[in-house]
C-alpha atoms as a PDB file:
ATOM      1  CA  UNK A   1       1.688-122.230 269.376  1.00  0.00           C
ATOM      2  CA  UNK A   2      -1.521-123.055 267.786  1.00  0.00           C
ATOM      3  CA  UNK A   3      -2.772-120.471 265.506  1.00  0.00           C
ATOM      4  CA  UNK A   4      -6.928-121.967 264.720  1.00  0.00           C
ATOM      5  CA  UNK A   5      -8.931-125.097 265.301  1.00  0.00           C
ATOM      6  CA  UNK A   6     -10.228-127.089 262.514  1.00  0.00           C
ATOM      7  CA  UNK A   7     -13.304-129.603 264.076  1.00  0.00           C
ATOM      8  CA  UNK A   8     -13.951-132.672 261.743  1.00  0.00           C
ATOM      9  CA  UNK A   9     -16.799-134.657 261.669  1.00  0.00           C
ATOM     10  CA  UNK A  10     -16.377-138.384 261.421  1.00  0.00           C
ATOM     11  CA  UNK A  11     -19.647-140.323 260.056  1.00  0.00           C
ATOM     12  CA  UNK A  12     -19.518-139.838 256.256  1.00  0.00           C
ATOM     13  CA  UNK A  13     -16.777-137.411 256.323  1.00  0.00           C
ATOM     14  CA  UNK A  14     -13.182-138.483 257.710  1.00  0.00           C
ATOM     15  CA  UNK A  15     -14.790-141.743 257.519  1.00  0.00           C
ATOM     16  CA  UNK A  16     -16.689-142.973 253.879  1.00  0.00           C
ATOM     17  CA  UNK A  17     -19.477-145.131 256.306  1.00  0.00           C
ATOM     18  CA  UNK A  18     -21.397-144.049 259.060  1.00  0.00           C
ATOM     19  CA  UNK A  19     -20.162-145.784 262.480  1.00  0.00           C
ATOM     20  CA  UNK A  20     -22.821-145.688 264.641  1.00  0.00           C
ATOM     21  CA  UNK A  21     -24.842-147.805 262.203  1.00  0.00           C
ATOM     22  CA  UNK A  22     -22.179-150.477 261.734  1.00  0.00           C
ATOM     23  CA  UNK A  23     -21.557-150.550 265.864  1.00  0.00           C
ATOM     24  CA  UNK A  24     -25.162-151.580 266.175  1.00  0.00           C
ATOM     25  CA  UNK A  25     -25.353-154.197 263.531  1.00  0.00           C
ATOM     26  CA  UNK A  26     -22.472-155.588 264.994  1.00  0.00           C
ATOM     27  CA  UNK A  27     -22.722-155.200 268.434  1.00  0.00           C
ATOM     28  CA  UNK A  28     -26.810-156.987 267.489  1.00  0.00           C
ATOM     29  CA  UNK A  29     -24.614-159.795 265.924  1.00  0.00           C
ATOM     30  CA  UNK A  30     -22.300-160.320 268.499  1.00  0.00           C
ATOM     31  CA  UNK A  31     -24.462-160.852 271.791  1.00  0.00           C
ATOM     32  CA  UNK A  32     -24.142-156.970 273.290  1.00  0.00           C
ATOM     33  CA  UNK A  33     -27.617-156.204 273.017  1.00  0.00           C
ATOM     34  CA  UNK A  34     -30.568-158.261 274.282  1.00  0.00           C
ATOM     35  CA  UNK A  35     -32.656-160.106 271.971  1.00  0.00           C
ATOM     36  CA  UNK A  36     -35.699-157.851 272.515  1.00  0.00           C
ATOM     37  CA  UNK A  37     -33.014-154.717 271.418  1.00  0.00           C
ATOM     38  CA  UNK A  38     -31.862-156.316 268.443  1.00  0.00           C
ATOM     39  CA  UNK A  39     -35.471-156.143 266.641  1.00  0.00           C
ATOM     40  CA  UNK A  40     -36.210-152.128 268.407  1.00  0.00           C
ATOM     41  CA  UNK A  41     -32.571-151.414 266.787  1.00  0.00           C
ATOM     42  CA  UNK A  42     -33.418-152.662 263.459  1.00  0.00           C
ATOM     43  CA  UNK A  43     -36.596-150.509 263.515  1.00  0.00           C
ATOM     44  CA  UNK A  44     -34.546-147.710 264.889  1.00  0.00           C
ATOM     45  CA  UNK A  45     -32.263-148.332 261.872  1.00  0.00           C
ATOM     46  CA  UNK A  46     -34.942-148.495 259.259  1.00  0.00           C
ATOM     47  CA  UNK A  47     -36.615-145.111 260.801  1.00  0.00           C
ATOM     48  CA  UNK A  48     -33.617-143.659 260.391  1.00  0.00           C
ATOM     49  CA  UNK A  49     -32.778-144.521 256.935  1.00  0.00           C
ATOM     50  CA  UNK A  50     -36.617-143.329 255.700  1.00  0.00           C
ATOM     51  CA  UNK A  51     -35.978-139.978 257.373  1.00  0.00           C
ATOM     52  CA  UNK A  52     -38.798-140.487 260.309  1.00  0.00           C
ATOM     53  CA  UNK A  53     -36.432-140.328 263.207  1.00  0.00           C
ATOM     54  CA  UNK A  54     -33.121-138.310 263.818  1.00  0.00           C
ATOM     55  CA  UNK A  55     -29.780-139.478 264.741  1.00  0.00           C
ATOM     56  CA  UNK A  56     -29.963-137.884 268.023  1.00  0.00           C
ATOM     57  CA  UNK A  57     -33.128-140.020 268.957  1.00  0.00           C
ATOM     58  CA  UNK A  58     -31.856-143.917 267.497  1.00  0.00           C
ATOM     59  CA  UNK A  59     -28.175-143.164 269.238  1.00  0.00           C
ATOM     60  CA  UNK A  60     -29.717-142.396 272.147  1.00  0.00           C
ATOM     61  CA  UNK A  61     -32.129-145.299 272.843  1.00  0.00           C
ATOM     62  CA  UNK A  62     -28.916-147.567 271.713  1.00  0.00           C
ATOM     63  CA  UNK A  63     -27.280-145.970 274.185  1.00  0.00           C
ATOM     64  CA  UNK A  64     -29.941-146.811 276.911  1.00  0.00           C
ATOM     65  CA  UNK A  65     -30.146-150.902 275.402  1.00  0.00           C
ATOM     66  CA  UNK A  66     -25.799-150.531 276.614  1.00  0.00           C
ATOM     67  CA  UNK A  67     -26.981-149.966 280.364  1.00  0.00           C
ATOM     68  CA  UNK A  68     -25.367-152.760 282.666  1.00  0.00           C
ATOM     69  CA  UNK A  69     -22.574-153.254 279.944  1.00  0.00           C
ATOM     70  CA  UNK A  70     -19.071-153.346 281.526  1.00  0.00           C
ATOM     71  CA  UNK A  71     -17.191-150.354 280.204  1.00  0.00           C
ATOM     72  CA  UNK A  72     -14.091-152.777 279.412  1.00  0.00           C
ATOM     73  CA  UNK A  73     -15.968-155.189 277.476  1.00  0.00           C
ATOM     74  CA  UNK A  74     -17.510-151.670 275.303  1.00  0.00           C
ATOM     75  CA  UNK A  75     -13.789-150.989 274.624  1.00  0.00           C
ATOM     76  CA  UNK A  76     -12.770-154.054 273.591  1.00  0.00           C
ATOM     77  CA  UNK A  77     -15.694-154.086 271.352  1.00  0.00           C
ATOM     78  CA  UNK A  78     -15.135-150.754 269.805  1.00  0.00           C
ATOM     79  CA  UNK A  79     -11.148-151.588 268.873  1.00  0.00           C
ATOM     80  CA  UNK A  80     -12.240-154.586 267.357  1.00  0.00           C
ATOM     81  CA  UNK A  81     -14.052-152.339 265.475  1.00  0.00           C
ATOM     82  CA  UNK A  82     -11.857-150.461 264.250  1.00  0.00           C
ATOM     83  CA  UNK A  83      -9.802-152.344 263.230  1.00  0.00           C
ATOM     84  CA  UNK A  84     -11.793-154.335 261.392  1.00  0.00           C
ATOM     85  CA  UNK A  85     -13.984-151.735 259.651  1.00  0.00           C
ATOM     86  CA  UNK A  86     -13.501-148.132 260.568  1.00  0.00           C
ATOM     87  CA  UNK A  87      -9.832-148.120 259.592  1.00  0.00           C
ATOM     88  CA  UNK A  88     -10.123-148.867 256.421  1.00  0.00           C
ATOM     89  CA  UNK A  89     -12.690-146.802 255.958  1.00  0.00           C
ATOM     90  CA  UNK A  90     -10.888-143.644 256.598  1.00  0.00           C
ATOM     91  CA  UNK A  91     -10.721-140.931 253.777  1.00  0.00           C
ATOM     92  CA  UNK A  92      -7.581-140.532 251.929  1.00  0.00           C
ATOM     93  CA  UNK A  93      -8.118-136.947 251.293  1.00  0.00           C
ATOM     94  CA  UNK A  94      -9.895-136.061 255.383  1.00  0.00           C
ATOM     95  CA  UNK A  95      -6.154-137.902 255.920  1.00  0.00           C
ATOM     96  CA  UNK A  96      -4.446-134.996 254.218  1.00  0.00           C
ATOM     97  CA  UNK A  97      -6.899-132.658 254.669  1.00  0.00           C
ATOM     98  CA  UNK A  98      -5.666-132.679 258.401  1.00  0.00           C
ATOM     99  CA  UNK A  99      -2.277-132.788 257.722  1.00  0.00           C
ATOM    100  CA  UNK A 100      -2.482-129.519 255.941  1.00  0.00           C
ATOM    101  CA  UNK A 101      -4.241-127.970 259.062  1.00  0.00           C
ATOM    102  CA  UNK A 102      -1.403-130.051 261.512  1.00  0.00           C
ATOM    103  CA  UNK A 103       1.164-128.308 259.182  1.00  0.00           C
ATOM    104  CA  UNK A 104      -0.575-124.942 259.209  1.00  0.00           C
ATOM    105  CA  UNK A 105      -0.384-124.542 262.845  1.00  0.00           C
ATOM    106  CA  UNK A 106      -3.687-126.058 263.660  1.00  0.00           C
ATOM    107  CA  UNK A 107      -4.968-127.474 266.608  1.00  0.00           C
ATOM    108  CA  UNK A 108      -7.207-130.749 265.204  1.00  0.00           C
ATOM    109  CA  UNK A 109      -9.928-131.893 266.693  1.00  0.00           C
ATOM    110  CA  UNK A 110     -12.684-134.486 266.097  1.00  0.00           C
ATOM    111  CA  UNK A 111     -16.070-132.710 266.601  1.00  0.00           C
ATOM    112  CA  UNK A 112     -18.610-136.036 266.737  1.00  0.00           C
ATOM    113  CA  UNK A 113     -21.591-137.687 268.329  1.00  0.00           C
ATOM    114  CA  UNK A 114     -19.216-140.949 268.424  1.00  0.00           C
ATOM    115  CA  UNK A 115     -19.244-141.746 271.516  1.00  0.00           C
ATOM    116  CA  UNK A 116     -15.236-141.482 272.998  1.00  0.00           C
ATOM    117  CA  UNK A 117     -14.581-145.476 272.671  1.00  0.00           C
ATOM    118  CA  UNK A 118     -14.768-144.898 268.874  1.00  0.00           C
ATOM    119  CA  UNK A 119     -12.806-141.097 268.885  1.00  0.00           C
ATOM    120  CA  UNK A 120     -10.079-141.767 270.897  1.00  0.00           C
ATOM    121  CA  UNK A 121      -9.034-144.627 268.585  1.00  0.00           C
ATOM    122  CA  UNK A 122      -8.815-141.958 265.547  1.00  0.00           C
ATOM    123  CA  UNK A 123      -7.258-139.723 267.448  1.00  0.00           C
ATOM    124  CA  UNK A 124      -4.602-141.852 268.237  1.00  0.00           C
ATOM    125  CA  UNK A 125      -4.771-143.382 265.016  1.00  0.00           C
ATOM    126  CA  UNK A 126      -4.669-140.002 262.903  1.00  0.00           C
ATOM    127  CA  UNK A 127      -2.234-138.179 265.659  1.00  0.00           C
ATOM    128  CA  UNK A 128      -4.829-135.501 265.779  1.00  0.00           C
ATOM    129  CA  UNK A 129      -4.822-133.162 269.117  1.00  0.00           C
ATOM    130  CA  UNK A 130      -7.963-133.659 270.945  1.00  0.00           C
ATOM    131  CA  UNK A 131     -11.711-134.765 270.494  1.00  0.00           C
ATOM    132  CA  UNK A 132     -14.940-133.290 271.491  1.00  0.00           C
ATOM    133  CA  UNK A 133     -17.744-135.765 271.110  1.00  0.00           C
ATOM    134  CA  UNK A 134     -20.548-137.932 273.172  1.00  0.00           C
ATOM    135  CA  UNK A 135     -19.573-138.722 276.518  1.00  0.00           C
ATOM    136  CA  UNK A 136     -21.313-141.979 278.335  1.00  0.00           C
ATOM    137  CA  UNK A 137     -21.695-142.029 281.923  1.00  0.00           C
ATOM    138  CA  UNK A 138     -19.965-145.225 283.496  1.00  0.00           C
ATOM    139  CA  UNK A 139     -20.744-146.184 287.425  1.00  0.00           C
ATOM    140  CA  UNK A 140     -18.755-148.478 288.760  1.00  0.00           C
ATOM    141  CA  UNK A 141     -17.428-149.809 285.689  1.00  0.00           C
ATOM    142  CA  UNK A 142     -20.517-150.085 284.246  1.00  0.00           C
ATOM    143  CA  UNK A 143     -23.084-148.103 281.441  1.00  0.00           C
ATOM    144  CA  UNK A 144     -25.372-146.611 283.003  1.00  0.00           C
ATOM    145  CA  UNK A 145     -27.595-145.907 279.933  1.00  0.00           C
ATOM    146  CA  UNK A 146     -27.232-142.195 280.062  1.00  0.00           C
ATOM    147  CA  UNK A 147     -25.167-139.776 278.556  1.00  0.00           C
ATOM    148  CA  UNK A 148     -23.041-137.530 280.705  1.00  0.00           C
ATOM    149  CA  UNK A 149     -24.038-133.836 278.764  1.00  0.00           C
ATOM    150  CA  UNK A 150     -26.247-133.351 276.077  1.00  0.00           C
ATOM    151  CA  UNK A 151     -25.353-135.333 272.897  1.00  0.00           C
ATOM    152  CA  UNK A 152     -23.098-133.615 270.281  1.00  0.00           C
ATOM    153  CA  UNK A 153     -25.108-133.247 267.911  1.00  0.00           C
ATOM    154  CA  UNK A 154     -26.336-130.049 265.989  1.00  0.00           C
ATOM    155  CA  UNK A 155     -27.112-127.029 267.866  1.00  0.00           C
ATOM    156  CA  UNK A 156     -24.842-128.455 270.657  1.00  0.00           C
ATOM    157  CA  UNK A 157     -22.146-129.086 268.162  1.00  0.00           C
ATOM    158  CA  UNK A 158     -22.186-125.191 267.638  1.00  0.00           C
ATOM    159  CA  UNK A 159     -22.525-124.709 271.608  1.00  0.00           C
ATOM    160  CA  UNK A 160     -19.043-126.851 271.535  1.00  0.00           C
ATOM    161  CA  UNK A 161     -17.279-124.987 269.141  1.00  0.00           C
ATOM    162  CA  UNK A 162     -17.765-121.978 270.797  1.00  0.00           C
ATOM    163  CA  UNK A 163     -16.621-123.289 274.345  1.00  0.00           C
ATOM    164  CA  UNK A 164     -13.864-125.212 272.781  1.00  0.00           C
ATOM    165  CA  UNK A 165     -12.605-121.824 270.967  1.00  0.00           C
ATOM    166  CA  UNK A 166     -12.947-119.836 274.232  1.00  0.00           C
ATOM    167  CA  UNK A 167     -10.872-121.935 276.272  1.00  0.00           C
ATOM    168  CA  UNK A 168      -8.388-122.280 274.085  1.00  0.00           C
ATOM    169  CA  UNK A 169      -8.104-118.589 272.720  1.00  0.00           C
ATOM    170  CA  UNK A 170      -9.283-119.235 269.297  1.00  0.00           C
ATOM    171  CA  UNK A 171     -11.931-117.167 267.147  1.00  0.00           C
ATOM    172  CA  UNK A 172     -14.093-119.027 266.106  1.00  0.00           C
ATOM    173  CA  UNK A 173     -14.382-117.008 262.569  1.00  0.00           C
ATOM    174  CA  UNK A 174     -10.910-118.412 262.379  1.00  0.00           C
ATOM    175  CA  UNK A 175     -11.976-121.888 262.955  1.00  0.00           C
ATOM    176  CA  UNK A 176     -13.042-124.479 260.254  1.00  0.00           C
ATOM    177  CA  UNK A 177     -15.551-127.306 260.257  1.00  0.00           C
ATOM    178  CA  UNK A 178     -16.055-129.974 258.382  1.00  0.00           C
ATOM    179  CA  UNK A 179     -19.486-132.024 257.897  1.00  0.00           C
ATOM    180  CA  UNK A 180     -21.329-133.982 255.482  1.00  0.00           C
ATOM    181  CA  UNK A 181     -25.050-133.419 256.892  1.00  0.00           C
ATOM    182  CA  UNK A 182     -28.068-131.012 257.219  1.00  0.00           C
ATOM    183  CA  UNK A 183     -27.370-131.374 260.879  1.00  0.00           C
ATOM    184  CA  UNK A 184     -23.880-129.659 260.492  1.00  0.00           C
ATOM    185  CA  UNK A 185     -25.604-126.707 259.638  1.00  0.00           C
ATOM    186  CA  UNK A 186     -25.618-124.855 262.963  1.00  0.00           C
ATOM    187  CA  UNK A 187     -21.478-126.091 263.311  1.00  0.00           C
ATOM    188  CA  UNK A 188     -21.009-124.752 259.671  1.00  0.00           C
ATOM    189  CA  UNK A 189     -22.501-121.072 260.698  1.00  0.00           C
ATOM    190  CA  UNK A 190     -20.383-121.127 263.719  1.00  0.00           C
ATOM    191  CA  UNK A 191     -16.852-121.011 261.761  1.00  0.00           C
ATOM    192  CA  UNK A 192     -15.021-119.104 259.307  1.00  0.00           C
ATOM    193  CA  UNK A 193     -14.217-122.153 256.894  1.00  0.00           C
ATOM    194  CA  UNK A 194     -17.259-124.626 256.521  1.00  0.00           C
ATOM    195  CA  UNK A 195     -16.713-127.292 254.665  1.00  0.00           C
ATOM    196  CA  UNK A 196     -19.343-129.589 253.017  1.00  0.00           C
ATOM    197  CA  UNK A 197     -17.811-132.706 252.354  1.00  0.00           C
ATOM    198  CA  UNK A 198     -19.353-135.053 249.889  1.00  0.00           C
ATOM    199  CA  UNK A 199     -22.747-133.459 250.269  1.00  0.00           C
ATOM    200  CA  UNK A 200     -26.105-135.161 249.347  1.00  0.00           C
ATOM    201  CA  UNK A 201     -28.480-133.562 247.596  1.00  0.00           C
ATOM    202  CA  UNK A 202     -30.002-131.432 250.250  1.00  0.00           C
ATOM    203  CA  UNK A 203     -26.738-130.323 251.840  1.00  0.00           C
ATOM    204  CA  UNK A 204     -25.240-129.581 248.339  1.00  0.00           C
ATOM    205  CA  UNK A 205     -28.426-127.023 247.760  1.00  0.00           C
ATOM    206  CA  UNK A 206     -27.782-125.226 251.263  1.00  0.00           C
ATOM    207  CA  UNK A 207     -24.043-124.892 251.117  1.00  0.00           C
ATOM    208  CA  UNK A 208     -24.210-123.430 247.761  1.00  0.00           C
ATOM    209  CA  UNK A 209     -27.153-121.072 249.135  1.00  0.00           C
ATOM    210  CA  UNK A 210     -24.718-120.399 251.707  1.00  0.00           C
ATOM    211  CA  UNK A 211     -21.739-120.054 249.828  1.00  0.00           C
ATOM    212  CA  UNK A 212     -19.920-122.746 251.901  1.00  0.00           C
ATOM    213  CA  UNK A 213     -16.761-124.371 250.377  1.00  0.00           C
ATOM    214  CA  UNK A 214     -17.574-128.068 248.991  1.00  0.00           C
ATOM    215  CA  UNK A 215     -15.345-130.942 248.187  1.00  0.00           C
ATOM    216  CA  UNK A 216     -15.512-134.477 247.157  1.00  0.00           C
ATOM    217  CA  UNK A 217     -14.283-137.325 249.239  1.00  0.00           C
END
């Protein structure tokens, strides 16, 4: 029986790129998105990169430009992707990292806002033993633009932990997370073990204000 949880992030932790950016370049390049959302996701993009909008906001008007989309032709899409990219993209030491935990007695689980098309590939992939991340709702088949729950991201990352260690008779203080990014912060205070993995600058300065464990991947 299952002794803790440890949550891992994916963007820029298990994996070394982050995979929401690389879905919308690609799915831009490859007909998915209209022609009048390939120009709003580039500017979503570049607001993102000079720190003027959040993650939270660009994934979820990408989101809404996937509304009509048949959900088959979204997975199809995502394994192409990652196979292509994401696999190879996947940390060496996040591989062992959760090997240690699987061998410990931990229950694994991917803590992301990836949406599940992307998550359920590295779970199978990494034999990890369940994912929490951001669920799409699908009518008839199709996107409907909207996310089922609120998007896993931040405080609701914490929210999830909590809920997650509930049902499944874990303490949280037991549990460990790992996360690269400022927005980790209220999944880091949650657990017992937060890790900070390959910080930037800003991260590096709160996790060592907050005594949190830090490694280099």
């Amino acid at each position: 029986m299952a002794q803790y949880a440890a949550f891992f992030d994916l963007d820029d932790t298990v994996f070394s790129i982050n995979s929401g950016k690389l879905m919308a370049r690609y799915a831009a390049q490859n007909g998915l998105l209209k022609k009048k959302h390939i120009v709003q996701t580039y500017l979503l993009g570049l607001g993102f990169i000079l720190n003027i909008l959040s993650e939270k906001f660009v994934m979820e008007r990408i989101a809404g430009f996937l509304k009509g989309l048949d959900e088959s032709k979204i997975i199809r899409f995502s394994e192409e992707i990652f196979d292509k990219f994401i696999k190879d993209s996947i940390r060496e030491k996040a591989v062992s990292e959760i090997e240690r935990h699987r061998k410990s007695g931990g229950t694994t689980v991917i803590l992301s806002a990836s949406t599940p098309y992307i998550c359920s590939q590295v779970k199978r992939y990494l034999n990890m033993d369940d994912m929490i991340c951001s669920e799409l709702e699908v009518i008839d088949g199709k996107l409907s633009g909207s996310p089922i729950a609120e998007y896993c991201y931040d405080q609701e990352k914490a929210r999830r932990i909590r809920a997650y260690c509930l049902e499944h008779g874990f303490n949280p203080k037991e549990a460990w997370y790992y996360g690269d990014a400022v927005s980790d912060r209220p999944a880091l205070e949650t657990v017992g073990h937060p890790v900070c993995v390959s910080p930037g600058r800003k991260m590096a300065r709160l996790a060592k204000k907050n005594n949190w464990e830090i490694v280099y991947w």
